[in-house]
C-alpha atoms as a PDB file:
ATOM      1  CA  UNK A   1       0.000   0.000   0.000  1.00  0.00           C
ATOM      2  CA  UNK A   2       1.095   3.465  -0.985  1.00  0.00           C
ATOM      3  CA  UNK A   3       1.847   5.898   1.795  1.00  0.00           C
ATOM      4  CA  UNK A   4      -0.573   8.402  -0.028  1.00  0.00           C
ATOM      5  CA  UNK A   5      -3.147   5.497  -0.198  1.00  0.00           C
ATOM      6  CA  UNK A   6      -2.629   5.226   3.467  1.00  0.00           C
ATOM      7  CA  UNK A   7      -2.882   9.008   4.646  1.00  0.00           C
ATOM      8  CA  UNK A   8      -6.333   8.775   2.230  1.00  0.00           C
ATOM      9  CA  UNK A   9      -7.566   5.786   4.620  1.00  0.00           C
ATOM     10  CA  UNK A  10      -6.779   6.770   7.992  1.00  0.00           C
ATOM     11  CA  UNK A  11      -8.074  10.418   7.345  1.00  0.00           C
ATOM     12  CA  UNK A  12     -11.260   8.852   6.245  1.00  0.00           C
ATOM     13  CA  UNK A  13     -11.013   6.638   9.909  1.00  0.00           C
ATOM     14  CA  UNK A  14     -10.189   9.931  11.766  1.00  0.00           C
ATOM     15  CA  UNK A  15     -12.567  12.133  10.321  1.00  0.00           C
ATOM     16  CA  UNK A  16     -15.498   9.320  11.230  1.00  0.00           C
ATOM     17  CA  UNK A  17     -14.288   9.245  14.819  1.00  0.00           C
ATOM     18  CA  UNK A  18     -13.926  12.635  15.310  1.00  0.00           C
ATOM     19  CA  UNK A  19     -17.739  13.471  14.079  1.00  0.00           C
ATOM     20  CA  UNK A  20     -18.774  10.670  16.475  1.00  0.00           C
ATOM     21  CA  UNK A  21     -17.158  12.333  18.732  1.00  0.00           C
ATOM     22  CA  UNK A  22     -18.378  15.267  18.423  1.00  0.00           C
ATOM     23  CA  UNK A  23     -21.811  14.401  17.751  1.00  0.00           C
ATOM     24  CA  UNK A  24     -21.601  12.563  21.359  1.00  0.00           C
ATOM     25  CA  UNK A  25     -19.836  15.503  23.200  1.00  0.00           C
ATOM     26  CA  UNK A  26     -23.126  17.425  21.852  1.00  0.00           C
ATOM     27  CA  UNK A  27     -26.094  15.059  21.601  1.00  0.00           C
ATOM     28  CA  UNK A  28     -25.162  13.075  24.962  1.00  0.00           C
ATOM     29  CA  UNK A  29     -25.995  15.804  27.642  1.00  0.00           C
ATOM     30  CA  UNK A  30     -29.097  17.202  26.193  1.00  0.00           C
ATOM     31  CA  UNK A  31     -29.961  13.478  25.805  1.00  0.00           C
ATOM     32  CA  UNK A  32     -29.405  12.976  29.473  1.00  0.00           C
ATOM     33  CA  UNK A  33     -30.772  16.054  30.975  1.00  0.00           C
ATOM     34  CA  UNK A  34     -34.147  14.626  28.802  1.00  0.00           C
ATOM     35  CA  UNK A  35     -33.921  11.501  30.289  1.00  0.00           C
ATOM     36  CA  UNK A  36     -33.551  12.809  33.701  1.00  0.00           C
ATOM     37  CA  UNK A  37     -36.933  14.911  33.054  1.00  0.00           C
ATOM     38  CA  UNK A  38     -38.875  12.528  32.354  1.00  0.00           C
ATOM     39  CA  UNK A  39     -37.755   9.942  35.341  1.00  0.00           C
ATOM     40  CA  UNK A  40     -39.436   9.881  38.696  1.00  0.00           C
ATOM     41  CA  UNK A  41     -37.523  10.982  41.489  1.00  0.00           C
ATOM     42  CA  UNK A  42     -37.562   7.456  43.417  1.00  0.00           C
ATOM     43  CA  UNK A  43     -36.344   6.215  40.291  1.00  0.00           C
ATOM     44  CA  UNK A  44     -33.396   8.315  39.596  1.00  0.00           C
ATOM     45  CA  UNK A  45     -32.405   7.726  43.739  1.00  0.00           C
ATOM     46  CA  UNK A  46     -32.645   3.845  42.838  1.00  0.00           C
ATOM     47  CA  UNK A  47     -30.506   4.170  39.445  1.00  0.00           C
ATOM     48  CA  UNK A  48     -28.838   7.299  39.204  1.00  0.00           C
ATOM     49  CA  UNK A  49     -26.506   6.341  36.783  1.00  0.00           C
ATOM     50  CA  UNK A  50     -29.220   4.735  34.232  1.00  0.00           C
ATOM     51  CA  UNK A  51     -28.982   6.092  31.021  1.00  0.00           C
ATOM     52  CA  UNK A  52     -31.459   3.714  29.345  1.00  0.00           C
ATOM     53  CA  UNK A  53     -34.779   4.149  31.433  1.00  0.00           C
ATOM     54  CA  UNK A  54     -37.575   2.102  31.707  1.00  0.00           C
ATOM     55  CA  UNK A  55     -40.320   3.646  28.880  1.00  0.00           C
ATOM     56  CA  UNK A  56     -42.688   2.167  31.179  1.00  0.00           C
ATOM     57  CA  UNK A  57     -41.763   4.162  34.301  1.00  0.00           C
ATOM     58  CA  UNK A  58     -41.578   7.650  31.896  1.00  0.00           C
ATOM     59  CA  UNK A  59     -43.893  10.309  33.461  1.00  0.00           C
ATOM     60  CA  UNK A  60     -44.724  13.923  32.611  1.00  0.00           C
ATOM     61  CA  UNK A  61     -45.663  14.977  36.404  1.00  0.00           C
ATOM     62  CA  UNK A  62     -42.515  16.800  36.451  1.00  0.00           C
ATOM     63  CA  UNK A  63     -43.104  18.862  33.881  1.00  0.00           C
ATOM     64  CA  UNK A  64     -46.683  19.058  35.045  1.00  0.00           C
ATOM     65  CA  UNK A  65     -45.215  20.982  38.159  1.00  0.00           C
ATOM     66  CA  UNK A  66     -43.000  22.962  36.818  1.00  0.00           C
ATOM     67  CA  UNK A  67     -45.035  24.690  34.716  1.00  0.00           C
ATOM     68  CA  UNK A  68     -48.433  24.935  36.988  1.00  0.00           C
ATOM     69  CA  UNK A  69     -48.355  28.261  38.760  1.00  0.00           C
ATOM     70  CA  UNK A  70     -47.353  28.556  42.372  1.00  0.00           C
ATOM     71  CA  UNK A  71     -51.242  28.907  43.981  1.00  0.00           C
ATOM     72  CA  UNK A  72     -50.892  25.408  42.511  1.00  0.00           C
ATOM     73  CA  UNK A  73     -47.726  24.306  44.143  1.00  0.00           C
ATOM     74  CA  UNK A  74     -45.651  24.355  40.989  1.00  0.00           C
ATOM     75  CA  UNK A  75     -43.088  26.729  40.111  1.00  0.00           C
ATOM     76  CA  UNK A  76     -44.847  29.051  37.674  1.00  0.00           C
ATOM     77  CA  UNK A  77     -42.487  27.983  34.966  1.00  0.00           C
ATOM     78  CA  UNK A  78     -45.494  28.634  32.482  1.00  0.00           C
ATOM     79  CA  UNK A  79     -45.387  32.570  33.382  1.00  0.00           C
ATOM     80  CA  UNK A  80     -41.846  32.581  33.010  1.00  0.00           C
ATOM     81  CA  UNK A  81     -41.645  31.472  30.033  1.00  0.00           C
ATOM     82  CA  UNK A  82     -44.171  33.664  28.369  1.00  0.00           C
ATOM     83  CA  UNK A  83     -42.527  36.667  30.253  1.00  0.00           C
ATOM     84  CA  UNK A  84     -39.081  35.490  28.143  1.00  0.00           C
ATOM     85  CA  UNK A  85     -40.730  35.301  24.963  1.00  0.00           C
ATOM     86  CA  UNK A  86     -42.381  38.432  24.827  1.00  0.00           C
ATOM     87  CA  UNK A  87     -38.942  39.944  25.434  1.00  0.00           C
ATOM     88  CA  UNK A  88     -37.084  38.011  23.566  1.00  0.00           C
ATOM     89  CA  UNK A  89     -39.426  38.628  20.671  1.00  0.00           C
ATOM     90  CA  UNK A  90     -39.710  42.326  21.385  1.00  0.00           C
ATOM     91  CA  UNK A  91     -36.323  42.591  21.371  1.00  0.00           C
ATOM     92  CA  UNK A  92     -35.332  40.973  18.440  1.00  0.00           C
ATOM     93  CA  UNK A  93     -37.853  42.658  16.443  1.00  0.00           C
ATOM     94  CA  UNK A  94     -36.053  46.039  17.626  1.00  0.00           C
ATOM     95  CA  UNK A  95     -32.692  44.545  17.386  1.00  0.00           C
ATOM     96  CA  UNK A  96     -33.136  44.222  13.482  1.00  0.00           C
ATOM     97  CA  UNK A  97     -35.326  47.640  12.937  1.00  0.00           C
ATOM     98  CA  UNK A  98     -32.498  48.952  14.037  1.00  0.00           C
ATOM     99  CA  UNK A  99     -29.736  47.038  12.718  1.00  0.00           C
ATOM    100  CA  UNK A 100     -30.109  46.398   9.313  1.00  0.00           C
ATOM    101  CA  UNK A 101     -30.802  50.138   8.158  1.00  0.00           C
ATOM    102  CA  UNK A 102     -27.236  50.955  10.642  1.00  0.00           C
ATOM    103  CA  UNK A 103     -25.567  48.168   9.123  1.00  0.00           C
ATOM    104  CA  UNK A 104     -26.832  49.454   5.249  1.00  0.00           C
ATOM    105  CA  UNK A 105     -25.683  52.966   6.073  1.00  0.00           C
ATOM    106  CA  UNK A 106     -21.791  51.745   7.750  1.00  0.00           C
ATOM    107  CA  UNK A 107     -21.279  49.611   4.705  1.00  0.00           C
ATOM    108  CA  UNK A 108     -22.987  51.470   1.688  1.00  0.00           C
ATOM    109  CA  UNK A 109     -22.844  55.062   2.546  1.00  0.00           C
ATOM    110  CA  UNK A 110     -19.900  56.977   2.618  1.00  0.00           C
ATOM    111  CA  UNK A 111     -20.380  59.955   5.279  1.00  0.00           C
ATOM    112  CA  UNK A 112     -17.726  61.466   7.743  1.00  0.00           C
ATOM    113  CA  UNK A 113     -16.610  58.862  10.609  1.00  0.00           C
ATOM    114  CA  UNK A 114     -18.181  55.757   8.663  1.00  0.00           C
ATOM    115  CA  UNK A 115     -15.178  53.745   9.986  1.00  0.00           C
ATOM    116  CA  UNK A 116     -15.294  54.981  13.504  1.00  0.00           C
ATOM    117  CA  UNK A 117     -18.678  54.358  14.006  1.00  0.00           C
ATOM    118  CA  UNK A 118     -18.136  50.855  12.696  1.00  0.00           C
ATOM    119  CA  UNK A 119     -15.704  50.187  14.766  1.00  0.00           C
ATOM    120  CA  UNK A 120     -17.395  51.888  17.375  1.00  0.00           C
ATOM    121  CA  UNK A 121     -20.009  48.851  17.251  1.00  0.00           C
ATOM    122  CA  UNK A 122     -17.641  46.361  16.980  1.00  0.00           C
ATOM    123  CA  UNK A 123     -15.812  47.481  20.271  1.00  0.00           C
ATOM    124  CA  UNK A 124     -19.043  47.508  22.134  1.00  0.00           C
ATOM    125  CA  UNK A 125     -19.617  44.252  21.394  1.00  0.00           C
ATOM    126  CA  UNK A 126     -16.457  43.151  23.537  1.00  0.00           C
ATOM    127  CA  UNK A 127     -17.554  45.063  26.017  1.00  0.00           C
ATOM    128  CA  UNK A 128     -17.958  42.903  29.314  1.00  0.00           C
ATOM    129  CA  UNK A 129     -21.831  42.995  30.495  1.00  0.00           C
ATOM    130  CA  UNK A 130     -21.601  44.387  33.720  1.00  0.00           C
ATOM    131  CA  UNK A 131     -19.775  47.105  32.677  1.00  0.00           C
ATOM    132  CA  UNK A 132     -22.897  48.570  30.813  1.00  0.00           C
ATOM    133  CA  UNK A 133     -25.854  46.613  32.720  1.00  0.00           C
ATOM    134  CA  UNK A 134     -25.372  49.072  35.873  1.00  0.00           C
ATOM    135  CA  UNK A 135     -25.326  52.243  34.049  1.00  0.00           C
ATOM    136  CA  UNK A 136     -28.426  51.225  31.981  1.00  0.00           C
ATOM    137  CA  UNK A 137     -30.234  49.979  34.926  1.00  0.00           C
ATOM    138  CA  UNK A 138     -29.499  53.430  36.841  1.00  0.00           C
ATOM    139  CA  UNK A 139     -30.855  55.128  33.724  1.00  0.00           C
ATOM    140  CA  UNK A 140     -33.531  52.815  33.391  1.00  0.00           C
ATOM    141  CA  UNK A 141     -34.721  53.653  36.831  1.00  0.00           C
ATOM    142  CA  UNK A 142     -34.510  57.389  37.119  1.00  0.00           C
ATOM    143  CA  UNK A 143     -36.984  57.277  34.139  1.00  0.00           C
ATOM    144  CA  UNK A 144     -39.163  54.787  35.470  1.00  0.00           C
ATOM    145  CA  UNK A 145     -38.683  51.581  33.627  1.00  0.00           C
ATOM    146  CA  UNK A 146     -35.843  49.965  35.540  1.00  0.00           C
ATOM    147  CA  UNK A 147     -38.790  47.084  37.462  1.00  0.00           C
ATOM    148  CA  UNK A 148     -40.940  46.591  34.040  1.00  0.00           C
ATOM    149  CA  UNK A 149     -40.218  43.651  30.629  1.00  0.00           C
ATOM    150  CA  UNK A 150     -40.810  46.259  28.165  1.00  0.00           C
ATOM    151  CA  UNK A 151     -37.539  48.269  29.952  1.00  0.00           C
ATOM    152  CA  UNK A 152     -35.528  45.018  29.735  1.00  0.00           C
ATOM    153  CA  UNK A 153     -37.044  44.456  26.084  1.00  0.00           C
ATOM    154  CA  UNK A 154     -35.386  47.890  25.349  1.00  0.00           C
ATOM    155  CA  UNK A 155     -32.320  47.394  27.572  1.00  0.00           C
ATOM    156  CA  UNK A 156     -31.058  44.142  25.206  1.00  0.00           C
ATOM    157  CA  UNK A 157     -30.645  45.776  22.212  1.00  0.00           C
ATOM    158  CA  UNK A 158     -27.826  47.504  24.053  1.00  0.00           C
ATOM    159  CA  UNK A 159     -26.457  43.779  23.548  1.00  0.00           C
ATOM    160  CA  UNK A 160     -27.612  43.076  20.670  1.00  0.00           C
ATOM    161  CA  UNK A 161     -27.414  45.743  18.273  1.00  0.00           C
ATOM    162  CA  UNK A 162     -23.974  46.058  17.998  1.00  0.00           C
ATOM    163  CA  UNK A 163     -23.355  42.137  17.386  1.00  0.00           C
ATOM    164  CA  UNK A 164     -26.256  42.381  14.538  1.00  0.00           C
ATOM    165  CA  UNK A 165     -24.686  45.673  12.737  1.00  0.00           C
ATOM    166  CA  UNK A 166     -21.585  43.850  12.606  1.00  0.00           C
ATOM    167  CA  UNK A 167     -22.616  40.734  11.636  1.00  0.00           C
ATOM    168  CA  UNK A 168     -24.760  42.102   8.669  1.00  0.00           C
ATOM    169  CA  UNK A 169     -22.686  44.687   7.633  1.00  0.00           C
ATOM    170  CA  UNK A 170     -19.874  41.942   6.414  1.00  0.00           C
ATOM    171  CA  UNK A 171     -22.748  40.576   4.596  1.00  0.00           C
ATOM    172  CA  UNK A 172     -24.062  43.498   2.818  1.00  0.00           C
ATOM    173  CA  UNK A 173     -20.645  44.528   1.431  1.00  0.00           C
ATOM    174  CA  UNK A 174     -20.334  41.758  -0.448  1.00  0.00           C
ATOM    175  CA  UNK A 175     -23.640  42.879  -2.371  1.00  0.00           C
ATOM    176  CA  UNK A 176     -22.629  44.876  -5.384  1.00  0.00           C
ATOM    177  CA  UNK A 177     -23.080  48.749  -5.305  1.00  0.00           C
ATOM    178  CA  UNK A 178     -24.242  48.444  -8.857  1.00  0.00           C
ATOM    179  CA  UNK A 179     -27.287  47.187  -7.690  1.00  0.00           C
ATOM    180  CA  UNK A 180     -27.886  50.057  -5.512  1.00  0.00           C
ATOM    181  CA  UNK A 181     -26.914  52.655  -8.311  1.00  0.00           C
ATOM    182  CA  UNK A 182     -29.553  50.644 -10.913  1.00  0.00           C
ATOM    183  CA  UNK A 183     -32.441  51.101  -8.466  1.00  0.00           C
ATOM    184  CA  UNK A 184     -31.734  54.598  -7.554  1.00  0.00           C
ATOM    185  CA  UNK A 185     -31.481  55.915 -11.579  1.00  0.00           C
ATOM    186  CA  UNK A 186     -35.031  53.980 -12.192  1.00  0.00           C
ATOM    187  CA  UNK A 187     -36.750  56.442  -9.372  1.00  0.00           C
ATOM    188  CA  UNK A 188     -36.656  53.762  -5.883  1.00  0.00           C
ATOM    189  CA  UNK A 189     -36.087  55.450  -2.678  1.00  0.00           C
ATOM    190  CA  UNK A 190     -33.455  54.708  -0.259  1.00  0.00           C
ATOM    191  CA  UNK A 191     -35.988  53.116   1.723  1.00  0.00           C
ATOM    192  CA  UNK A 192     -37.245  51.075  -1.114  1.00  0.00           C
ATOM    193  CA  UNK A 193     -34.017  49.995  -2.084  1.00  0.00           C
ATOM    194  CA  UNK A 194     -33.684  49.094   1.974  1.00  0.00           C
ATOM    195  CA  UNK A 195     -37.028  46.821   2.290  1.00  0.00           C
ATOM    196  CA  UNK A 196     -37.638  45.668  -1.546  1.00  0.00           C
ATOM    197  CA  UNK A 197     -34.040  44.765  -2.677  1.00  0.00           C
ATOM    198  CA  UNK A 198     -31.224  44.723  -0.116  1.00  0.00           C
ATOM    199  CA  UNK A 199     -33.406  42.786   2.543  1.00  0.00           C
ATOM    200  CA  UNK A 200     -34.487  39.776   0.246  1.00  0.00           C
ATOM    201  CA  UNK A 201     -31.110  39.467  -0.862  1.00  0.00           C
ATOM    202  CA  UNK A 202     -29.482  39.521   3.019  1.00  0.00           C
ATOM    203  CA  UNK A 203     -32.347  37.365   4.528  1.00  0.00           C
ATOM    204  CA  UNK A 204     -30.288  34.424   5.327  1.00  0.00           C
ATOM    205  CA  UNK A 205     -28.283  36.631   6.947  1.00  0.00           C
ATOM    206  CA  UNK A 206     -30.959  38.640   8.852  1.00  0.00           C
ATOM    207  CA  UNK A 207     -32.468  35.137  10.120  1.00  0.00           C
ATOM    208  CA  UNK A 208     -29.294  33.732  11.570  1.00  0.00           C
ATOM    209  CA  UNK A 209     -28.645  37.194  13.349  1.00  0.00           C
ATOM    210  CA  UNK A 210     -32.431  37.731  14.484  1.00  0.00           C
ATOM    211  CA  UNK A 211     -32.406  33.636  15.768  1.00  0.00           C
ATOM    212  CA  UNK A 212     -28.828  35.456  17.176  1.00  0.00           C
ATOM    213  CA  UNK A 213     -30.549  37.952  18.842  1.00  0.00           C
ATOM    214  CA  UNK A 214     -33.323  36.160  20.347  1.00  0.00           C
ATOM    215  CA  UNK A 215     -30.961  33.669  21.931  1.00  0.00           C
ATOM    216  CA  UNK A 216     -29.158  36.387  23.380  1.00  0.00           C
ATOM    217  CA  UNK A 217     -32.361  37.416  25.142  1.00  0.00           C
ATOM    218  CA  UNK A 218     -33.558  34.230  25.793  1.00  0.00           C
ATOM    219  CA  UNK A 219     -31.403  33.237  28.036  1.00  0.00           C
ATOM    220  CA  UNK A 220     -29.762  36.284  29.481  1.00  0.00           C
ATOM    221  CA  UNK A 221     -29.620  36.845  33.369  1.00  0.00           C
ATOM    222  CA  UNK A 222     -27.817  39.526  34.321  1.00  0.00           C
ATOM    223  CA  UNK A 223     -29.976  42.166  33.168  1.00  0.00           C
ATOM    224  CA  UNK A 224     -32.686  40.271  34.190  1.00  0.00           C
ATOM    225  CA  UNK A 225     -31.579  39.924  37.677  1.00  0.00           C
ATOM    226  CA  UNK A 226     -31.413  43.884  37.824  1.00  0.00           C
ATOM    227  CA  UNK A 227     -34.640  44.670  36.387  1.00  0.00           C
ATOM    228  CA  UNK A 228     -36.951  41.862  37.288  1.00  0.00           C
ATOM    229  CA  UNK A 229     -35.689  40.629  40.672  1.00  0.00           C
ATOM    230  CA  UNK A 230     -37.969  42.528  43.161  1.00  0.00           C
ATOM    231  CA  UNK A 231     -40.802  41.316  40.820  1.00  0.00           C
ATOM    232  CA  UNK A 232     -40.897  37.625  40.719  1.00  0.00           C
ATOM    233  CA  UNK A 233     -44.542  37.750  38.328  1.00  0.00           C
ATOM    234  CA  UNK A 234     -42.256  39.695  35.727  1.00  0.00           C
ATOM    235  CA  UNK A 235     -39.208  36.635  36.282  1.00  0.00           C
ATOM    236  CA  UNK A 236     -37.910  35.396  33.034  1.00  0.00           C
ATOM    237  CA  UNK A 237     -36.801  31.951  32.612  1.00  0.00           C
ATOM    238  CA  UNK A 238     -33.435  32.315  33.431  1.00  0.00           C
ATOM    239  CA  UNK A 239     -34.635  33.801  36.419  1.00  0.00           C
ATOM    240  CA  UNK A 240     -36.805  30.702  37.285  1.00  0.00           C
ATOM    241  CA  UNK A 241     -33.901  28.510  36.846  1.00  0.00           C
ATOM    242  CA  UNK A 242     -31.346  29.855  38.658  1.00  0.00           C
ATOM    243  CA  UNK A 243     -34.143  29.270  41.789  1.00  0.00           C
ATOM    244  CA  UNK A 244     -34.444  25.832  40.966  1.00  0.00           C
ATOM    245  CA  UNK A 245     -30.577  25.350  41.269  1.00  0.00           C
ATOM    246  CA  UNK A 246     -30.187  27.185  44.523  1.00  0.00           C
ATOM    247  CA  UNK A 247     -33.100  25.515  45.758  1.00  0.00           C
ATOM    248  CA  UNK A 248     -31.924  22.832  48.698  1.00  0.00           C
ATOM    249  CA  UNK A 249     -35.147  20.776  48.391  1.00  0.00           C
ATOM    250  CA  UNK A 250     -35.365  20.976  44.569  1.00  0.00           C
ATOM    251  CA  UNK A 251     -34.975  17.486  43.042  1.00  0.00           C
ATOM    252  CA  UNK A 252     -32.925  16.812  40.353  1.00  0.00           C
ATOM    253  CA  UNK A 253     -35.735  16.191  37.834  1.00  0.00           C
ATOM    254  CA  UNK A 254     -37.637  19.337  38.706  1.00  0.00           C
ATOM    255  CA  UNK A 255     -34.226  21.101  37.567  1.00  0.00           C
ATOM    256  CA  UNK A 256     -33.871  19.140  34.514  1.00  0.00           C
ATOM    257  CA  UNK A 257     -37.457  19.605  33.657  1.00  0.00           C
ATOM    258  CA  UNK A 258     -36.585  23.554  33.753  1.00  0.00           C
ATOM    259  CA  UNK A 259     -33.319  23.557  31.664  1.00  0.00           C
ATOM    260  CA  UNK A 260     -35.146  21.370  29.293  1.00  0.00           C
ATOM    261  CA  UNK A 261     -37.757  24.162  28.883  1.00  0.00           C
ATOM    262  CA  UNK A 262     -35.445  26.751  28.503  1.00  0.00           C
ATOM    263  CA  UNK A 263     -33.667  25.163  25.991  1.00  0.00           C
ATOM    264  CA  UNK A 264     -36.303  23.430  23.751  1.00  0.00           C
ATOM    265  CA  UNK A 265     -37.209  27.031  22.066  1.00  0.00           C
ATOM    266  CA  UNK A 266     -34.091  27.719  21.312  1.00  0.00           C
ATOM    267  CA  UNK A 267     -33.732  24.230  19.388  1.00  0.00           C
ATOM    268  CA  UNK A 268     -36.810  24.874  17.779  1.00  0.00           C
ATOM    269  CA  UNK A 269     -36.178  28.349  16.570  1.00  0.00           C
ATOM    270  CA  UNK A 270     -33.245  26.830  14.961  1.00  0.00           C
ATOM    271  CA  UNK A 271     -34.631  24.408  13.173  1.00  0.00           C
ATOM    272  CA  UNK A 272     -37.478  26.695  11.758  1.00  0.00           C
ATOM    273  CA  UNK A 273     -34.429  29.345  11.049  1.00  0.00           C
ATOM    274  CA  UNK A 274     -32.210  26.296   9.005  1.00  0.00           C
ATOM    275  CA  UNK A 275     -34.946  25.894   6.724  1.00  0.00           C
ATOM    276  CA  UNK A 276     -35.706  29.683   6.201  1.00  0.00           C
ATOM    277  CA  UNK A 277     -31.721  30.356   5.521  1.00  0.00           C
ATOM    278  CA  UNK A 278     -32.028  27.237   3.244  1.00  0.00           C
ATOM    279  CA  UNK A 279     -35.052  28.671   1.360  1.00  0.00           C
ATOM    280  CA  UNK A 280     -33.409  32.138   1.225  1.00  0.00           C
ATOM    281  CA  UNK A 281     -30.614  31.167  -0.071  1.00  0.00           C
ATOM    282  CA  UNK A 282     -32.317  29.286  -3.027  1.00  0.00           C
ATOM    283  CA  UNK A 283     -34.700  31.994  -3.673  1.00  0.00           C
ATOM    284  CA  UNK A 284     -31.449  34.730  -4.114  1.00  0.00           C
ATOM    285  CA  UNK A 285     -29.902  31.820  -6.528  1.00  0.00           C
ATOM    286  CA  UNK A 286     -32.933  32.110  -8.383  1.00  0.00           C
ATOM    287  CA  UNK A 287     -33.056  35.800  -8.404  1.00  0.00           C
ATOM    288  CA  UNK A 288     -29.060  36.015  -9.205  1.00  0.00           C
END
């Protein structure tokens, strides 16, 4: 056997283990934390180490009381989660009425201090967190919204903003200029050009960033904890979570029920988003 012929074969062997790998490293905890959710507490203190339950023994009471509200003796998991979407939502839907006409005018338009300001964004998106959640929350409360969702709705975009301009302005460079000078001498608007041409072309990108966006305020806690703490009918469900973990007589199925609702969403959003960038990207082929 040829040494080339042999490099071909055990690449082929090591690229196979290290997907397994990695598909394992991935799949395996999210797999267990399920498993765990579904398993009555007796039976995890019997088997705690079972990985393969019995389907027999599966149960949904966990979930049951995690989600009933607390009048109920559950954990009001329900609330918190429709507290997180509706400013997660809210927020993304900012996030991109905001970012994609900043991130058209840093990478199309030239005006004085174009590269400042874009670098401007990108800087603020290494900021550390806590370095701008306490001013914002000061600010927040001298006007009165520092205890309210719709004040954290408008507080994230201080997050996520700058992470979306960037992110779509690499995209929109690479669209050619000529397409903006074609529109303009037939009569469109700026604006038209914005929302009839430049966002169907860029709407793979704009649903990876918004599904960015809305993770980011998903599961976000430390600008939760500032706004929301005093309030616990306005708790998001980060919030809820992070009371399940501290909690000393919380099983450990109660907490996996919780981290499996705060992270089902987010794989569902994805999924919906995969097909969306797949159809948008087929669509601009067809276009091209």
């Amino acid at each position: 056997m040829s040494s080339v012929r042999f490099q071909e074969r055990a690449l082929r062997v090591a690229r196979w283990l290290v997907i397994v790998f990695l598909v394992l490293a991935a799949v395996f905890p999210f797999y267990y934390m399920l498993v765990l959710s579904f398993v009555q507490i007796e039976e995890l203190q019997r088997n705690p180490l079972r990985i393969f339950p019995d389907l027999a023994q599966l149960t949904t009471e966990t979930y049951q009381q995690v989600l009933a509200p607390e009048s109920e003796d559950g954990y009001g998991f329900g609330l918190f989660m429709r507290n997180s979407a509706v400013v997660a939502i809210g927020a993304t839907v900012l996030t991109m009425v905001f970012a994609i006409p900043a991130s058209y005018a840093v990478s199309r338009l030239d005006f004085f201090g174009r590269r400042q300001v874009s670098a401007l964004f990108l800087a603020v998106y290494f900021f550390p967190t806590i370095i701008i959640a306490v001013p914002i929350f000061v600010g927040f409360q001298l006007i009165g919204l520092g205890s309210s969702l719709f004040g954290l709705m408008i507080a994230y975009i201080a997050l996520t903003v700058p992470v979306s301009v960037h992110m779509l302005r690499a995209y929109l460079s690479g669209i050619p200029k000529s397409i903006d000078e074609a529109a303009l001498m037939d009569g469109v608007s700026r604006w038209q050009l914005i929302t009839r041409i430049i966002v169907p072309l860029a709407m793979p990108t704009i649903m990876s960033t918004a599904l960015y966006s809305f993770m980011i305020a998903w599961n976000e806690f430390l600008f939760a904890l500032l706004f929301l703490s005093a309030h616990q009918d306005l708790w998001t469900v980060s919030l809820g979570l992070t009371r399940l973990a501290d909690g000393q007589e919380v099983s450990r199925t109660v907490l996996m029920a919780g981290s499996v609702l705060l992270t089902v969403p987010i794989v569902i959003l994805y999924g919906i988003a995969e097909r969306a960038l797949t159809e948008g990207l087929t669509a601009g082929a067809d276009k091209g």
